[in-house]
C-alpha atoms as a PDB file:
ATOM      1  CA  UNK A   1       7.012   3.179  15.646  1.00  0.00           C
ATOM      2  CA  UNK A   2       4.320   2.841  18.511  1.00  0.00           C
ATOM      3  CA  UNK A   3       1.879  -0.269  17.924  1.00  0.00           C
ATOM      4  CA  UNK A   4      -1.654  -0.269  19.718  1.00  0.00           C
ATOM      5  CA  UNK A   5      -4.177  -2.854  19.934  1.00  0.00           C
ATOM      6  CA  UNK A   6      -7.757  -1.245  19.806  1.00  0.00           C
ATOM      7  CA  UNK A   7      -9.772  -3.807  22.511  1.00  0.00           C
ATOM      8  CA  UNK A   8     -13.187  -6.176  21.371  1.00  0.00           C
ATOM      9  CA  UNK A   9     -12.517  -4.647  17.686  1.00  0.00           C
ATOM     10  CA  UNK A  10      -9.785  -6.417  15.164  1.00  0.00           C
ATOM     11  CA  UNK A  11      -7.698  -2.771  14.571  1.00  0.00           C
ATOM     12  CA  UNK A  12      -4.144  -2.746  15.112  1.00  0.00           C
ATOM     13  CA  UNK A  13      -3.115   1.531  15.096  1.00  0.00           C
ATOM     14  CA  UNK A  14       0.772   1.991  14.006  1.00  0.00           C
ATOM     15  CA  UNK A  15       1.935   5.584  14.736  1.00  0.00           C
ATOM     16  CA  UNK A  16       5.091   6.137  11.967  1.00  0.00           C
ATOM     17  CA  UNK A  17       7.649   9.051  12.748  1.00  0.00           C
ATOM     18  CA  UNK A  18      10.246   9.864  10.370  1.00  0.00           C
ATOM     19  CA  UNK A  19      12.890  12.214  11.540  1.00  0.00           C
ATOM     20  CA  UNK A  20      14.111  13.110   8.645  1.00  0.00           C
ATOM     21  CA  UNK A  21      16.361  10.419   6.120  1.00  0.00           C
ATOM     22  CA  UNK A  22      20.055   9.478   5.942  1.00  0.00           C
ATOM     23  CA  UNK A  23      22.926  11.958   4.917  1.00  0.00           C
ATOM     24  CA  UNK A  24      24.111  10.117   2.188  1.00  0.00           C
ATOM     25  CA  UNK A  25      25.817  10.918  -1.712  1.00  0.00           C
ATOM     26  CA  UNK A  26      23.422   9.216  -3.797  1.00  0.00           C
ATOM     27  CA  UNK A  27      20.671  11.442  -5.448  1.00  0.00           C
ATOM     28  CA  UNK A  28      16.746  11.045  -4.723  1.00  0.00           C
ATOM     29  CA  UNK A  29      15.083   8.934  -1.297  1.00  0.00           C
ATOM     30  CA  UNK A  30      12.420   6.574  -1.442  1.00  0.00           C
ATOM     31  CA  UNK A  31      10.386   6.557   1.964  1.00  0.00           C
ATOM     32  CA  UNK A  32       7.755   3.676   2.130  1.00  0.00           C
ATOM     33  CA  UNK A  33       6.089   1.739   4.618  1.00  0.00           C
ATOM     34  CA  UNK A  34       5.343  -1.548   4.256  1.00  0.00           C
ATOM     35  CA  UNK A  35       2.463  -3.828   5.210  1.00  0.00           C
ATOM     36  CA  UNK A  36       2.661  -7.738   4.617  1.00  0.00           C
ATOM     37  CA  UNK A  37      -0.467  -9.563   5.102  1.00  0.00           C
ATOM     38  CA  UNK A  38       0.806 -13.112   4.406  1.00  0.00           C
ATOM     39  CA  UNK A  39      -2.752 -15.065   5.339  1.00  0.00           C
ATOM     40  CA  UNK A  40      -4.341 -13.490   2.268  1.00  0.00           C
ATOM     41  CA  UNK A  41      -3.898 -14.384  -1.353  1.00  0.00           C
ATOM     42  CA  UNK A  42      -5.362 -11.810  -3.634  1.00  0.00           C
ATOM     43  CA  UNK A  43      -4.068 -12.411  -7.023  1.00  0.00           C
ATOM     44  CA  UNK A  44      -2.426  -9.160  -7.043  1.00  0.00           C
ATOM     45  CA  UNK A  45      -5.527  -7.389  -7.053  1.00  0.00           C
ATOM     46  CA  UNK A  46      -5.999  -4.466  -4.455  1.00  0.00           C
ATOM     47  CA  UNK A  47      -7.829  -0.831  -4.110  1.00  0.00           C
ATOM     48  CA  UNK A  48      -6.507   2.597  -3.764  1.00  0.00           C
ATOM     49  CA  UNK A  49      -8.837   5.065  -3.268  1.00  0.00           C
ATOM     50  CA  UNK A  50      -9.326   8.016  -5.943  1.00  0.00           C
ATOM     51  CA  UNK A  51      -9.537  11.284  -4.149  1.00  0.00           C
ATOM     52  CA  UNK A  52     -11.320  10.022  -1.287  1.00  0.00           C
ATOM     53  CA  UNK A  53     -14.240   9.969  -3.747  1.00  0.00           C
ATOM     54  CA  UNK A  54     -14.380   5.581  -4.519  1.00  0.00           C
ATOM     55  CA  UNK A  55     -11.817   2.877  -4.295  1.00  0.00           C
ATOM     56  CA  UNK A  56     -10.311   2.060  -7.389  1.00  0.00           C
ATOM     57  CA  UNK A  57      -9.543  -1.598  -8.372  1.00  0.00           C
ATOM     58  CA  UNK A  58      -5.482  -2.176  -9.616  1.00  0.00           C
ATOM     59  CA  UNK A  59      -3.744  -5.277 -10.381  1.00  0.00           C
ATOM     60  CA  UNK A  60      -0.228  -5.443  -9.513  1.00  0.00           C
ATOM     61  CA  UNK A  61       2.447  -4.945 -13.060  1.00  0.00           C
ATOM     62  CA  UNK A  62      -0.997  -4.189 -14.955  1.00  0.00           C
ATOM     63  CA  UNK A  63      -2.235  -0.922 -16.731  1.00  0.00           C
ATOM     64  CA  UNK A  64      -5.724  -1.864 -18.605  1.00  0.00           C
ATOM     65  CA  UNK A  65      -4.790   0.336 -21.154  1.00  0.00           C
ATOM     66  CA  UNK A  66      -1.828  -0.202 -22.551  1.00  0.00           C
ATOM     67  CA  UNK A  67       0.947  -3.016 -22.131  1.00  0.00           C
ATOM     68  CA  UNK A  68       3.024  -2.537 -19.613  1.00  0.00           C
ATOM     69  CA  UNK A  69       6.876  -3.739 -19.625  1.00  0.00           C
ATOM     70  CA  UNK A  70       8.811  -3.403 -17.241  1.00  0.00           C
ATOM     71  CA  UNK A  71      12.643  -3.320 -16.546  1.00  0.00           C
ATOM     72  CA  UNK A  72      14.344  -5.109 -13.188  1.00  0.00           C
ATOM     73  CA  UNK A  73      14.910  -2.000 -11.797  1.00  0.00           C
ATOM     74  CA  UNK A  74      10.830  -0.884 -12.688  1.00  0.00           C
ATOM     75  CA  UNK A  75       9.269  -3.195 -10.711  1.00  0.00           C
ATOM     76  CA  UNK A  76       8.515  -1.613  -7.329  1.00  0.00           C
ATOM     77  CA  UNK A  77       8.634   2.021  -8.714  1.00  0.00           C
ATOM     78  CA  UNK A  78       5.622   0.843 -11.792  1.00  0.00           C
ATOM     79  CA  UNK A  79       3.114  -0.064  -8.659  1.00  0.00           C
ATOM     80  CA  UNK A  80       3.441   3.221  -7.083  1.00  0.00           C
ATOM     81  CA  UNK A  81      -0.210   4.484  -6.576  1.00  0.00           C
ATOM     82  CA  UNK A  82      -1.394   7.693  -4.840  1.00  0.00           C
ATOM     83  CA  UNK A  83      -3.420   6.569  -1.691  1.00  0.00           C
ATOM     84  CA  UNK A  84      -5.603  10.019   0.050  1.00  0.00           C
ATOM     85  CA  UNK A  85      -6.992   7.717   2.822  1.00  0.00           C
ATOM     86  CA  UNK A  86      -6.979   4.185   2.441  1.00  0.00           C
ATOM     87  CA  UNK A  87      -5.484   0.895   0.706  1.00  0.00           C
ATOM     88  CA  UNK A  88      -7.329  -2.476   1.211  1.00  0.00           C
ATOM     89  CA  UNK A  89      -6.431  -5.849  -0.138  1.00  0.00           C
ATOM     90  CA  UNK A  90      -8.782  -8.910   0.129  1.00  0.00           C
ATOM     91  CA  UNK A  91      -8.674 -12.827  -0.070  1.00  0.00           C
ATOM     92  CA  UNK A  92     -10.670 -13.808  -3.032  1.00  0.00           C
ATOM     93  CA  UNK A  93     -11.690 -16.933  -1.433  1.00  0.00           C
ATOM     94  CA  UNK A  94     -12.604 -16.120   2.526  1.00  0.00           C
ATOM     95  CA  UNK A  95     -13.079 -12.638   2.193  1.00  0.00           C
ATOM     96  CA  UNK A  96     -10.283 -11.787   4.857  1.00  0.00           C
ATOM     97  CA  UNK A  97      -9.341  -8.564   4.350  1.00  0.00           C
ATOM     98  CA  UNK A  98      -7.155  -5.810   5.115  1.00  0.00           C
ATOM     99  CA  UNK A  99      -7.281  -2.161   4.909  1.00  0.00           C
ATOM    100  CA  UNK A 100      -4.413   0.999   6.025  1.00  0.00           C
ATOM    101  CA  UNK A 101      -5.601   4.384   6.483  1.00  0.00           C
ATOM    102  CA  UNK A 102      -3.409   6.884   6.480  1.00  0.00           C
ATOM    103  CA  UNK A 103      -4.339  10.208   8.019  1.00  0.00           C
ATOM    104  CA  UNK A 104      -2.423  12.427   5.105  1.00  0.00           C
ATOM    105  CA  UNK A 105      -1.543  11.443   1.725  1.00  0.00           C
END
């Protein structure tokens, strides 16, 4: 991973290779990256974009149209959304927020 700090603007560029993933027995692979913005609290609300077209509000273990119930083992794999070019969260108090664009979906 290769971190650069874009100067006068606040944009921090990460650069993710994956060479390909472990040789292991188990069936099916997983690949995320994770982002942790710990100075903003926003209720479990954040946006995915839909298409590229508009970003869509979600809520984190919430569908608004039906109940959703979810197993231990569900809980990361039920807030799996499909992000074409960008994910933001945002502090519902100061406004801080935070925003990854990927460059492929």
């Amino acid at each position: 991973m290769r971190i650069t700090l874009e100067e006068d603007v606040p944009i921090i560029k990460f650069e993710v290779d994956l060479f390909g993933l472990p040789d292991t027995t188990s069936e099916g692979h997983e690949v995320t990256v994770n982002f942790h913005a710990t100075d903003i609290d926003n209720d479990g609300i954040f946006y995915t974009d839909s298409n590229g077209l508009e970003m869509q509000e979600r809520k984190l273990n919430y569908r608004p149209t039906w109940n959703l119930t979810l197993t231990e083992n569900e809980n990361i794999s039920a807030n799996y959304f499909p992000v074409n070019t960008a994910i933001a969260v945002r502090d519902k108090e100061s406004g801080l927020a935070m925003t990854v664009m990927n460059d492929r979906s």
